[in-house]
C-alpha atoms as a PDB file:
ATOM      1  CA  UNK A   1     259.904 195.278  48.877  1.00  0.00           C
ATOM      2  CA  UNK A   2     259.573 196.867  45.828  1.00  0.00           C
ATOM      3  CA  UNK A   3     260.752 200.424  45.339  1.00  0.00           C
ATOM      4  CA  UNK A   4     261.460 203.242  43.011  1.00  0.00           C
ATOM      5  CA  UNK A   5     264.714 203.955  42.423  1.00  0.00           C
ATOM      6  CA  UNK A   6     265.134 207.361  42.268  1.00  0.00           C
ATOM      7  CA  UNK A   7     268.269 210.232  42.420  1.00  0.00           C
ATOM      8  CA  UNK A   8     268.194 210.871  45.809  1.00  0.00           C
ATOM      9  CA  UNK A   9     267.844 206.424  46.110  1.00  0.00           C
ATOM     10  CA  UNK A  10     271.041 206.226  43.901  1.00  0.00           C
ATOM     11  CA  UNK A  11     272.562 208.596  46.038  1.00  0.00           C
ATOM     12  CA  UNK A  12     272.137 207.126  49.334  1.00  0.00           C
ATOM     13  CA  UNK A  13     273.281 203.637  47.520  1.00  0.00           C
ATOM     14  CA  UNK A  14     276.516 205.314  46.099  1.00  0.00           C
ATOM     15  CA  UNK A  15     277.197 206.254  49.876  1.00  0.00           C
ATOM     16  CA  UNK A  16     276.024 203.057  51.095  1.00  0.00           C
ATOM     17  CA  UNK A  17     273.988 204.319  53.629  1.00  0.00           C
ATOM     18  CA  UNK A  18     271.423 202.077  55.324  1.00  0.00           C
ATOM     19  CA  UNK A  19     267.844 203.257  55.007  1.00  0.00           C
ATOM     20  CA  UNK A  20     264.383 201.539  54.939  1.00  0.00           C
ATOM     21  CA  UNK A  21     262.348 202.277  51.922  1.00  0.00           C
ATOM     22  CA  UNK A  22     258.487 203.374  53.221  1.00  0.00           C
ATOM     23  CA  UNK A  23     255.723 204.211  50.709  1.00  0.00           C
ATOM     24  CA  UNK A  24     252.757 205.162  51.388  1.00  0.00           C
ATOM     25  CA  UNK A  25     249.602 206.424  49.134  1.00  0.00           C
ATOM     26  CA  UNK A  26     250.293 210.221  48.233  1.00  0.00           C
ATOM     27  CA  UNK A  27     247.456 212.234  48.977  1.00  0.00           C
ATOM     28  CA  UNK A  28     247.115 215.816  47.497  1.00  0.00           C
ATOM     29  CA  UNK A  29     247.866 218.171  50.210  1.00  0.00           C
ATOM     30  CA  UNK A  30     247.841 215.745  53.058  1.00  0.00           C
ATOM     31  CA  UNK A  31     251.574 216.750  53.826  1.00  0.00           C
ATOM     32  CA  UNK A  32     253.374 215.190  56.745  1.00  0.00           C
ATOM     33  CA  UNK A  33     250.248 214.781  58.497  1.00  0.00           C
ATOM     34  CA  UNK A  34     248.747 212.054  55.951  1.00  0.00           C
ATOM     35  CA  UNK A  35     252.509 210.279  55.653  1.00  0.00           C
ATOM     36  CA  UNK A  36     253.228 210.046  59.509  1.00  0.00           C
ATOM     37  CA  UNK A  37     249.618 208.854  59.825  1.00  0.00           C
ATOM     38  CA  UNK A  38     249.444 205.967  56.930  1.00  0.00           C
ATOM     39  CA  UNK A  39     253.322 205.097  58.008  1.00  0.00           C
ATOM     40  CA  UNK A  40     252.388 205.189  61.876  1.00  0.00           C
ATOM     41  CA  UNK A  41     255.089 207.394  62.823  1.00  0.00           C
ATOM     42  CA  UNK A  42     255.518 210.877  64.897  1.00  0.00           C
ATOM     43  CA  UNK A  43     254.731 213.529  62.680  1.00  0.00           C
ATOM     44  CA  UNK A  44     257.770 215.311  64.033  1.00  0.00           C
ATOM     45  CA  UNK A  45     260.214 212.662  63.037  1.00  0.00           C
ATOM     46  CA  UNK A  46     258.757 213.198  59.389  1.00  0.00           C
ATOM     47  CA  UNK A  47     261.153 215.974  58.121  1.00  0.00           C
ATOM     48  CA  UNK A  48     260.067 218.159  55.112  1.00  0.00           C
ATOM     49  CA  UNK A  49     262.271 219.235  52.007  1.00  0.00           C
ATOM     50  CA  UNK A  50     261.617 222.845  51.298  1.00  0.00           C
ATOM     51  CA  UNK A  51     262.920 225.546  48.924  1.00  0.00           C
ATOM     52  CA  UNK A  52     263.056 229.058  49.386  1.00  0.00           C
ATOM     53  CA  UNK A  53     265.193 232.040  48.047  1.00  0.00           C
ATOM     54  CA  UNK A  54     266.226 235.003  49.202  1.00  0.00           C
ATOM     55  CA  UNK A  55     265.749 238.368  47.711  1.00  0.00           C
ATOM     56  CA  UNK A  56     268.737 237.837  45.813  1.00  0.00           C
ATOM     57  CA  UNK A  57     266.888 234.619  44.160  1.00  0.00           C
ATOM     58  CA  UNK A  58     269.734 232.510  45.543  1.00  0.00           C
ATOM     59  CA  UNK A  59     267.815 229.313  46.162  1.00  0.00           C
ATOM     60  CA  UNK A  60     268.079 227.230  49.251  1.00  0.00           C
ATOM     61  CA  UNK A  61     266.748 224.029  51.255  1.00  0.00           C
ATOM     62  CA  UNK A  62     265.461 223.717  54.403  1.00  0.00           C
ATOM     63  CA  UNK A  63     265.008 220.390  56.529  1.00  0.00           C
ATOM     64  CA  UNK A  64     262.395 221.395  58.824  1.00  0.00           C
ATOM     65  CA  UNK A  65     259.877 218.761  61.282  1.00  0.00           C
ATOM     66  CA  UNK A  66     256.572 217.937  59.611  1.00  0.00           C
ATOM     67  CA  UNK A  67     254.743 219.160  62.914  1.00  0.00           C
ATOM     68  CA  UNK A  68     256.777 222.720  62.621  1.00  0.00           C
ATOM     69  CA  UNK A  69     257.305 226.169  60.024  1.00  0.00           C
ATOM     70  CA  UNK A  70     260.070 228.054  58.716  1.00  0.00           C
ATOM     71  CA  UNK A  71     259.627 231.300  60.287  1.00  0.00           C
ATOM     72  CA  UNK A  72     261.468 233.236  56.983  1.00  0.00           C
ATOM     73  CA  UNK A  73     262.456 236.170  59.322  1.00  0.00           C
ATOM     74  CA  UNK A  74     264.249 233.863  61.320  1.00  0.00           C
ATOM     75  CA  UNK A  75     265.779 232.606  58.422  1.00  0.00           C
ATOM     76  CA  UNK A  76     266.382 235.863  56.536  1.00  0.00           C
ATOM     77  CA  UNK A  77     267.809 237.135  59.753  1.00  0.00           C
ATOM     78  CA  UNK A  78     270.594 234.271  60.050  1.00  0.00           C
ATOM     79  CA  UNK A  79     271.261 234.231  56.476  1.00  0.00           C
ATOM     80  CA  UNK A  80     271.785 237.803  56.226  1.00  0.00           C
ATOM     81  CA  UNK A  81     269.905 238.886  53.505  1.00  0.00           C
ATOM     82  CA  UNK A  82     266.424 240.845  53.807  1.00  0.00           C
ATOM     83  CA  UNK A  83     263.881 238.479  52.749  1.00  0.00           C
ATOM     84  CA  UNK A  84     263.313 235.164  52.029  1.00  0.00           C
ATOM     85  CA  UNK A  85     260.433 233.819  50.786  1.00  0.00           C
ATOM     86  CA  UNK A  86     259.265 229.753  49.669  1.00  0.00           C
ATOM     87  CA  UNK A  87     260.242 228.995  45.822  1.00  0.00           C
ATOM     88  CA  UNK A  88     257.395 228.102  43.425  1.00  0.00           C
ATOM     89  CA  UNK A  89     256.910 224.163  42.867  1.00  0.00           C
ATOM     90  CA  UNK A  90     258.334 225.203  38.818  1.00  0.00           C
ATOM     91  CA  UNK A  91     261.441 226.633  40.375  1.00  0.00           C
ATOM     92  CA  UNK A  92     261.786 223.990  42.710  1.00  0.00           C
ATOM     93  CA  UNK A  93     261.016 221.283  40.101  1.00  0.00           C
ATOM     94  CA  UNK A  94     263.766 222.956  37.879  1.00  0.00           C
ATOM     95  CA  UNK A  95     266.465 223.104  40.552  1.00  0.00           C
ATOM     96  CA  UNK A  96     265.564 219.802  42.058  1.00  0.00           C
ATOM     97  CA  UNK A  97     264.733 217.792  39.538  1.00  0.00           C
ATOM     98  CA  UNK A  98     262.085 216.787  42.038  1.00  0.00           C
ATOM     99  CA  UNK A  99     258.306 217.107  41.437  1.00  0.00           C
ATOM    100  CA  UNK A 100     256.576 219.300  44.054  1.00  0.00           C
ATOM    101  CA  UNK A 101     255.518 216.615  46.986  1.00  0.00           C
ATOM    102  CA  UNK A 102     258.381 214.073  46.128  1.00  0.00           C
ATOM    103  CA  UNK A 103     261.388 216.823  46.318  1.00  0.00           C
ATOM    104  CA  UNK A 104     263.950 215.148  48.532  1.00  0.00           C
ATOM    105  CA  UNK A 105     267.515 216.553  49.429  1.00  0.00           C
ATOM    106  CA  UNK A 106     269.800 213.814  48.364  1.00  0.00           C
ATOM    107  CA  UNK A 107     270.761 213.770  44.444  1.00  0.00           C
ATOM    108  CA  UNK A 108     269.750 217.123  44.163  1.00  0.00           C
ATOM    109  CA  UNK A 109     270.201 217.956  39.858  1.00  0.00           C
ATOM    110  CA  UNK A 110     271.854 221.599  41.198  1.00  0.00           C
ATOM    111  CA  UNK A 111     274.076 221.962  44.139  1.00  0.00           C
ATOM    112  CA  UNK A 112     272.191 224.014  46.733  1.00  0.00           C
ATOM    113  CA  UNK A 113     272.892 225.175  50.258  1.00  0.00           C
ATOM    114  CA  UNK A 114     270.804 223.041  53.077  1.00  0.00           C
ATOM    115  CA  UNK A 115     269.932 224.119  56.393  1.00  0.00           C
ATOM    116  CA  UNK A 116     268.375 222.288  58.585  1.00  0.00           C
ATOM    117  CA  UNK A 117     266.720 222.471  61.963  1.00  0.00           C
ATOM    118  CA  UNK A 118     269.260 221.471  64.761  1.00  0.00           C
ATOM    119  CA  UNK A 119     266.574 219.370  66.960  1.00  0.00           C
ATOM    120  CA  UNK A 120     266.506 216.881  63.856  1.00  0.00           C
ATOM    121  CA  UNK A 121     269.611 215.903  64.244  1.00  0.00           C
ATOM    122  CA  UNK A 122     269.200 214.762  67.872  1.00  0.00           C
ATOM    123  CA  UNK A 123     266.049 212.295  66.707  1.00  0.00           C
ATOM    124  CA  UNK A 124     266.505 208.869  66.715  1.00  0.00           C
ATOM    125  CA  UNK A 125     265.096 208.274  63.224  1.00  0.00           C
ATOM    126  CA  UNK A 126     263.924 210.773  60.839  1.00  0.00           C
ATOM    127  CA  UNK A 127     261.683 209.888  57.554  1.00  0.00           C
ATOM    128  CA  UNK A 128     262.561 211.755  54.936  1.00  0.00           C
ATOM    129  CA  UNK A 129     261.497 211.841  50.842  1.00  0.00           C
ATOM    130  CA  UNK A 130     263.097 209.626  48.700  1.00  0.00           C
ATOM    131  CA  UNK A 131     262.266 211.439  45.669  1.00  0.00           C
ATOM    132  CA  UNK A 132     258.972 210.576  44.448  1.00  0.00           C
ATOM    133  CA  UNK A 133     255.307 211.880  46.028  1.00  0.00           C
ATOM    134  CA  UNK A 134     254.508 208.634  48.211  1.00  0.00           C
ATOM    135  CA  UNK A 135     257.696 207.698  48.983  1.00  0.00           C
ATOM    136  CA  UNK A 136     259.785 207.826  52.395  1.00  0.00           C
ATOM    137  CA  UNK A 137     263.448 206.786  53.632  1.00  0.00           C
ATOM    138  CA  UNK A 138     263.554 205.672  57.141  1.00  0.00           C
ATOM    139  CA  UNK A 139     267.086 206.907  58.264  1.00  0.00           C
ATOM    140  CA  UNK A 140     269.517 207.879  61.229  1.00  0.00           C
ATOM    141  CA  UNK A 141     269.741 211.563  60.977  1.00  0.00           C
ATOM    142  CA  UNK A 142     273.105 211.491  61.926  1.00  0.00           C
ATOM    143  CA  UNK A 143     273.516 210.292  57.654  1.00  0.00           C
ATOM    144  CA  UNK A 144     272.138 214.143  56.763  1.00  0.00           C
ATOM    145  CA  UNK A 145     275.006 215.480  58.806  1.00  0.00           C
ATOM    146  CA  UNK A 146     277.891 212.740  56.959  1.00  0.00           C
ATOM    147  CA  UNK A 147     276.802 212.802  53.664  1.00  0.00           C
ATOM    148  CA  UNK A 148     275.314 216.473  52.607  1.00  0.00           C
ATOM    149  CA  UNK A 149     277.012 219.462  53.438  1.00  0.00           C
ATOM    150  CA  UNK A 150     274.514 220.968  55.984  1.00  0.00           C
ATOM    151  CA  UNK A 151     274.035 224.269  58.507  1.00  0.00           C
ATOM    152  CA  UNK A 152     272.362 223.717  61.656  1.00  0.00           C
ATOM    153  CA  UNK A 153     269.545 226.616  62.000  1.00  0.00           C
ATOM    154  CA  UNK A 154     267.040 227.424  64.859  1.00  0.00           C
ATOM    155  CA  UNK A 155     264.242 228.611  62.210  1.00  0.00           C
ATOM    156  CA  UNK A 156     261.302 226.217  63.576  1.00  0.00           C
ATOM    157  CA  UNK A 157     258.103 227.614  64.622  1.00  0.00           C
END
């Protein structure tokens, strides 16, 4: 199967951990919803890459289930800081090196802190981007734990 190679691809190959490569057709604003659905997969196993910052426009990533939202007073709350709010798709772009809809958290251009929500890591597989809009990694979520330096959260809603 043909697939692009991409950062957060390069990363996971440097690593060599095992993932399958899933693409799908990107469809503007169809979020998890549209990828679980074309891939045939539990929307909650699809995991989304999001940035925020808090007040202190300290930028961050959260791993949070397709089917679920960051509730940012949860997050504020544990983080200690008084707000935190989503990042624009430029800002997120910038820090990334991601375009908005393909951001994914492995090969990340700037070293950021990830969170993500606990129950993910007790799935059996996740699907998570692999840098580019339309583009999925099928892999043990046990691999976010080993290879990026994550914080377990309770932020879901």
């Amino acid at each position: 199967m043909d697939y692009p190679i991409t950062a957060a691809i390069r990363f996971l190959r440097e690593r060599k951990v095992d993932f399958v490569p899933r693409l799908y057709d990107y469809v503007e604003k169809g979020g998890t919803r549209e990828s679980a659905r074309q891939l045939g997969v539990d929307e909650h196993a699809v995991v989304k890459t999001l940035i925020f910052e808090t007040n202190e426009k300290k930028p961050l990533i959260v791993l949070m289930h397709g089917d679920r939202e960051v509730s940012t007073k949860m997050l504020a709350r544990y983080l200690q800081v008084k707000t935190v709010v989503p990042g624009t798709a430029e800002r997120a772009a910038k820090l990334t090196g991601y375009q908005f809809g393909g951001t994914s958290p492995f090969g990340t251009r700037t070293k950021i802190p990830i969170y993500v929500e606990f129950s993910i890591l007790e799935l059996e597989r996740i699907y998570i981007n692999g840098g580019k809009r339309g583009f999925l990694v099928e892999i043990d979520p046990k691999v976010i734990r080993d290879v990026l330096a994550v914080e377990a959260v309770e932020v879901g809603i």
